[in-house]
N, C-alpha and C. Protein backbone atom coordinates (compact mmCIF):
# COMPACT_ATOMS: atom_id res chain seq x y z
N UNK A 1 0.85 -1.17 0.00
CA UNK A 1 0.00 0.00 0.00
C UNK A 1 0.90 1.25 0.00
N UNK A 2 0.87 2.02 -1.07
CA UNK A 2 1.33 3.38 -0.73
C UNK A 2 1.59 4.39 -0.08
N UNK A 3 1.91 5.34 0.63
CA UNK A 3 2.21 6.24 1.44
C UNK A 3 1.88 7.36 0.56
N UNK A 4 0.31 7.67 1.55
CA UNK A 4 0.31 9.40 0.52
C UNK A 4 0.59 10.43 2.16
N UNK A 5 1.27 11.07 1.50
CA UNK A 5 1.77 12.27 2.28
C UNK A 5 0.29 13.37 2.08
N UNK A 6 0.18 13.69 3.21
CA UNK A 6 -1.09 15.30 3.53
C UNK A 6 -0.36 16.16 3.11
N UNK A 7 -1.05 17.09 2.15
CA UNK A 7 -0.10 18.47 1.99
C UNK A 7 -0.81 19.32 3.28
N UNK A 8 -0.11 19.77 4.29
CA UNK A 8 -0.46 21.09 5.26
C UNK A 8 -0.35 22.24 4.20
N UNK A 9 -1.01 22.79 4.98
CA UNK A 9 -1.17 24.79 4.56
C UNK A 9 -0.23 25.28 5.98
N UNK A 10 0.97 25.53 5.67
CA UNK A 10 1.81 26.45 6.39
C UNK A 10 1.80 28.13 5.73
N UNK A 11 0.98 28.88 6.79
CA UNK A 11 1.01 29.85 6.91
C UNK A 11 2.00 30.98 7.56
N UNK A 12 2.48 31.76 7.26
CA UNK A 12 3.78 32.50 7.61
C UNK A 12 3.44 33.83 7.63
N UNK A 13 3.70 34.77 8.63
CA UNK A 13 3.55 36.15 7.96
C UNK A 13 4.75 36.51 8.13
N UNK A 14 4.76 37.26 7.26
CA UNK A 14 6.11 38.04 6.89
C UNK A 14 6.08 39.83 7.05
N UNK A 15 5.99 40.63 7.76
CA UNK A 15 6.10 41.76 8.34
C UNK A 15 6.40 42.52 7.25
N UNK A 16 5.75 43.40 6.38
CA UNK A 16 6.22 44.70 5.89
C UNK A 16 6.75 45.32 5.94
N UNK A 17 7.99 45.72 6.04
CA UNK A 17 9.08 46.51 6.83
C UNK A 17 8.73 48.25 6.37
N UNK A 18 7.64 48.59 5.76
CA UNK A 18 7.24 49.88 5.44
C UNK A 18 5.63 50.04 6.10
N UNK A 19 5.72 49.10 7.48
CA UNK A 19 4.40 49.39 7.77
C UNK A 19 3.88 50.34 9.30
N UNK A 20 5.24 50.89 9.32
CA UNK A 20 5.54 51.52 10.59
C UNK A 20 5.42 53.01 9.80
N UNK A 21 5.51 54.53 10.83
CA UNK A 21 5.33 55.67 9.98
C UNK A 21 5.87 56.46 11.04
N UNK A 22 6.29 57.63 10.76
CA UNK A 22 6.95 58.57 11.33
C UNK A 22 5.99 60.08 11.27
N UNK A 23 5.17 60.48 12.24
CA UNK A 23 4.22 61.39 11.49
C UNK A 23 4.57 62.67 12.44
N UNK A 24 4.46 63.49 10.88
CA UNK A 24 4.84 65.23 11.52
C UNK A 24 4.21 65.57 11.89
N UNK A 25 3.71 66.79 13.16
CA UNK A 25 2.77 67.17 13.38
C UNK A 25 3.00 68.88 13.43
N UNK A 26 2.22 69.66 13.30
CA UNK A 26 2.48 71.08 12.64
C UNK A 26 2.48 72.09 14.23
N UNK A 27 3.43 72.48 14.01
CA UNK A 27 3.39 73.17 15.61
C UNK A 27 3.48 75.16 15.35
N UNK A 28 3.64 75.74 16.09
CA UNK A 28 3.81 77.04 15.70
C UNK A 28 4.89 77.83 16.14
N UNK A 29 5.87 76.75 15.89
CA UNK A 29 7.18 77.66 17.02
C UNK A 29 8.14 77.25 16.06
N UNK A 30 7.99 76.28 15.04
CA UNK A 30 9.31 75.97 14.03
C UNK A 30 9.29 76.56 12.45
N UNK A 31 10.33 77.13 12.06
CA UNK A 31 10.09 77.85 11.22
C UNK A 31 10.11 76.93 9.98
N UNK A 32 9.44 77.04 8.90
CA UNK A 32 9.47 76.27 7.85
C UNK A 32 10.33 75.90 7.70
N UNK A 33 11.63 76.30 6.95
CA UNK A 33 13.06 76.26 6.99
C UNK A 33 13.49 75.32 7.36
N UNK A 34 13.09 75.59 8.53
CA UNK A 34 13.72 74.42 9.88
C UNK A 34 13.32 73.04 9.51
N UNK A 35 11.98 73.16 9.41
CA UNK A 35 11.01 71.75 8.65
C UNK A 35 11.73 70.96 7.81
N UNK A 36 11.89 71.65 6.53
CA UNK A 36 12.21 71.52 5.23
C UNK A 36 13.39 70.93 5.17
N UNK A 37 14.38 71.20 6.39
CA UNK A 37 16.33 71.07 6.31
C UNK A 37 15.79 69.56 7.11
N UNK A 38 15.21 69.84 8.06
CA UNK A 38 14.89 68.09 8.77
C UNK A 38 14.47 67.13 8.19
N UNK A 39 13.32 67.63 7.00
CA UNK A 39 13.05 66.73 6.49
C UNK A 39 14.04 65.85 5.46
N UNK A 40 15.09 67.04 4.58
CA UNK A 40 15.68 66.46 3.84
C UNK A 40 16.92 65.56 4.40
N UNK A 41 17.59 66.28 5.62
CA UNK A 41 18.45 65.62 6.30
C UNK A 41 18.37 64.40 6.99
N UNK A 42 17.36 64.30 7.72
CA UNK A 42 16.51 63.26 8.61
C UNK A 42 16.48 62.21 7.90
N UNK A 43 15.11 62.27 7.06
CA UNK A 43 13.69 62.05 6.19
C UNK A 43 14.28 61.11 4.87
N UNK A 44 15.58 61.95 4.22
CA UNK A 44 16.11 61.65 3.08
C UNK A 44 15.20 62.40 2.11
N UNK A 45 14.43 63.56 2.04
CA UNK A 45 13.59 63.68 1.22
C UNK A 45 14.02 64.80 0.22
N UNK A 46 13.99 64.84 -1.01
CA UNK A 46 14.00 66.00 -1.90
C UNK A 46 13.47 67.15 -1.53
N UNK A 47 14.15 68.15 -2.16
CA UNK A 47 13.56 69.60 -1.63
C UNK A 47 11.91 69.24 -1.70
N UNK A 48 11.79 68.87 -3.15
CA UNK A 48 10.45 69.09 -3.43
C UNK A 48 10.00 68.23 -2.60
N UNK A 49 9.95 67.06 -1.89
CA UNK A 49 8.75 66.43 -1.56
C UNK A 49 9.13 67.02 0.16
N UNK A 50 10.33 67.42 0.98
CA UNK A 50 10.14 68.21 1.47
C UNK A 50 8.83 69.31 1.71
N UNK A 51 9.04 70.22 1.17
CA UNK A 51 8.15 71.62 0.81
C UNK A 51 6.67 70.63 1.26
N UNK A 52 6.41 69.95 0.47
CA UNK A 52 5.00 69.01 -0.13
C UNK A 52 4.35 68.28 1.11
N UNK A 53 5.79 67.65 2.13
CA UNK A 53 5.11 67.47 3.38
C UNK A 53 5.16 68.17 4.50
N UNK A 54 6.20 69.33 4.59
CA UNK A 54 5.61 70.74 5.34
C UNK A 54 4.27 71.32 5.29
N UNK A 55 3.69 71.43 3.78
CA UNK A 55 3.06 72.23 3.56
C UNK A 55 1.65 71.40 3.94
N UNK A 56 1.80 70.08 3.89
CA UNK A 56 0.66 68.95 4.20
C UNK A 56 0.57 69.00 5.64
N UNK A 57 1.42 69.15 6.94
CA UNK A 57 1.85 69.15 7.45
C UNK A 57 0.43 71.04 8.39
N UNK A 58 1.51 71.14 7.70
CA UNK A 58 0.98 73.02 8.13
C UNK A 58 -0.66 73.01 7.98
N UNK A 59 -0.58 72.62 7.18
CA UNK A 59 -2.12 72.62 6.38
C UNK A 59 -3.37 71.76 7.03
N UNK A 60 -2.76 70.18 7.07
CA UNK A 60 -3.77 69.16 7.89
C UNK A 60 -3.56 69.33 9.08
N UNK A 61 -2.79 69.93 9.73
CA UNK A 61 -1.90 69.10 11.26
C UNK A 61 -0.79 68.54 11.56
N UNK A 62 -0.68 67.29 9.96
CA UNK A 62 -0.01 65.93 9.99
C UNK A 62 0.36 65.60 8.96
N UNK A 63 1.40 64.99 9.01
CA UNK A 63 1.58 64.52 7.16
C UNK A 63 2.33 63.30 7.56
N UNK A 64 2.79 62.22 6.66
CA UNK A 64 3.61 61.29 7.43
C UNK A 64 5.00 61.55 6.68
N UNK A 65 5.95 61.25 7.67
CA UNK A 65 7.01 62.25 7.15
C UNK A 65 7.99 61.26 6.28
N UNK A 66 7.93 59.79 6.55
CA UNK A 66 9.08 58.70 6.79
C UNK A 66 8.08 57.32 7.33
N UNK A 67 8.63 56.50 6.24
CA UNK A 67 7.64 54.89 6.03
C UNK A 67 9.10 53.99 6.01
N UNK A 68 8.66 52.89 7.17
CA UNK A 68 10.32 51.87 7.18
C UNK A 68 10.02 51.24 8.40
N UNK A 69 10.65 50.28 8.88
CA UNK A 69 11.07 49.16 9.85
C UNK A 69 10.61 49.84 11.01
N UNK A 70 10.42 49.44 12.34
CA UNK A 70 10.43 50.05 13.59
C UNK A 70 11.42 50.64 14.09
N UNK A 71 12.73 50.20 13.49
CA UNK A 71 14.00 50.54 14.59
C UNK A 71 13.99 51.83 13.58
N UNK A 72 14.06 52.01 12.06
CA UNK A 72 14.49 53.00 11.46
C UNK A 72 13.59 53.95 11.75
N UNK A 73 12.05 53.91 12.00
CA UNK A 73 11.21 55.15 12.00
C UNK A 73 11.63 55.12 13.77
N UNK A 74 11.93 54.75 14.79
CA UNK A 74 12.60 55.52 15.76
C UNK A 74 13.22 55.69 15.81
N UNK A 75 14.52 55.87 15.51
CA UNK A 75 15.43 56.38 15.21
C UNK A 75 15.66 57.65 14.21
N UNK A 76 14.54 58.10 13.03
CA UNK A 76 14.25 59.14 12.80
C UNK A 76 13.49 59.98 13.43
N UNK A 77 12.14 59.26 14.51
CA UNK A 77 11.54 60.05 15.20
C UNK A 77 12.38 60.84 16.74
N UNK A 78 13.29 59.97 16.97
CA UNK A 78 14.03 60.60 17.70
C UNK A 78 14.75 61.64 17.23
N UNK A 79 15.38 61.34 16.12
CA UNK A 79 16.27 62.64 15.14
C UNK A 79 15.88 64.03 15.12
N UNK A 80 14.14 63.61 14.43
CA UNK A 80 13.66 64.85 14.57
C UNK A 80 12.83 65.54 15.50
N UNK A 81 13.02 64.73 16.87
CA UNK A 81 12.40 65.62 18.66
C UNK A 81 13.73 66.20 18.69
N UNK A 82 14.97 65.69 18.98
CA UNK A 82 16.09 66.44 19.13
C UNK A 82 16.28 68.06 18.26
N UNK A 83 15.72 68.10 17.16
CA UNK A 83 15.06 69.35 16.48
C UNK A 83 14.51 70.12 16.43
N UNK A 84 13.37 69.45 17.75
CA UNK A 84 12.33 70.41 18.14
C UNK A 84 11.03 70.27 17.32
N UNK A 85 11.14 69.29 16.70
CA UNK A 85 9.82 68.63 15.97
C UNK A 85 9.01 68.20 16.85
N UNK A 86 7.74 67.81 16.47
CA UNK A 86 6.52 67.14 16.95
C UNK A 86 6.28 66.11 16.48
N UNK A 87 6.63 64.89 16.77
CA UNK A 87 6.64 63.60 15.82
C UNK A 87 5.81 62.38 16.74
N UNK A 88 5.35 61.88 15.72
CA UNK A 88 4.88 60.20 16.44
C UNK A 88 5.57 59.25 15.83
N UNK A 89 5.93 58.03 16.36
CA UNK A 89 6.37 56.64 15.39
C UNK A 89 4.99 55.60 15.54
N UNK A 90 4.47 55.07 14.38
CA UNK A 90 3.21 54.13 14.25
C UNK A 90 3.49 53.05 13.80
């Protein structure tokens, strides 16, 4: 008599490493400028998308500034409190 093998369903999740977020929040004591240099320095972001999440930022409240791993979005959210930013990590 044969040997039939069961196929199982092994299920795995595998973690998104862009499912964490770094979110700006718009305060009234930092000068755009200031925003804009954090974001690109921090953030890694182009002038332009800079400007784009200041101005989202200023505008909603909130913008999300920085999408990545847990350790990397704290480690930017820390970057930019030391700045004087208003930040959450999610």
């Amino acid at each position: 008599m044969p040997i039939i093998e069961e196929e199982t369903e092994v299920s795995t999740r595998i973690d998104n490493i862009y499912e964490h977020k770094v979110i700006l929040f718009n305060d009234d004591f930092n000068p755009f400028d200031h925003v804009e240099d954090c974001l690109m320095c921090i953030c890694f972001k182009s002038q332009k998308e800079a400007k784009r999440i200041a101005l989202e930022a200023h505008n909603k409240g909130k913008a999300i500034c920085y999408e990545g791993s847990i350790e990397a979005c704290e480690t930017v959210g820390e970057k930019m409190g030391e700045e004087g930013l208003t930040v959450s990590v999610s």
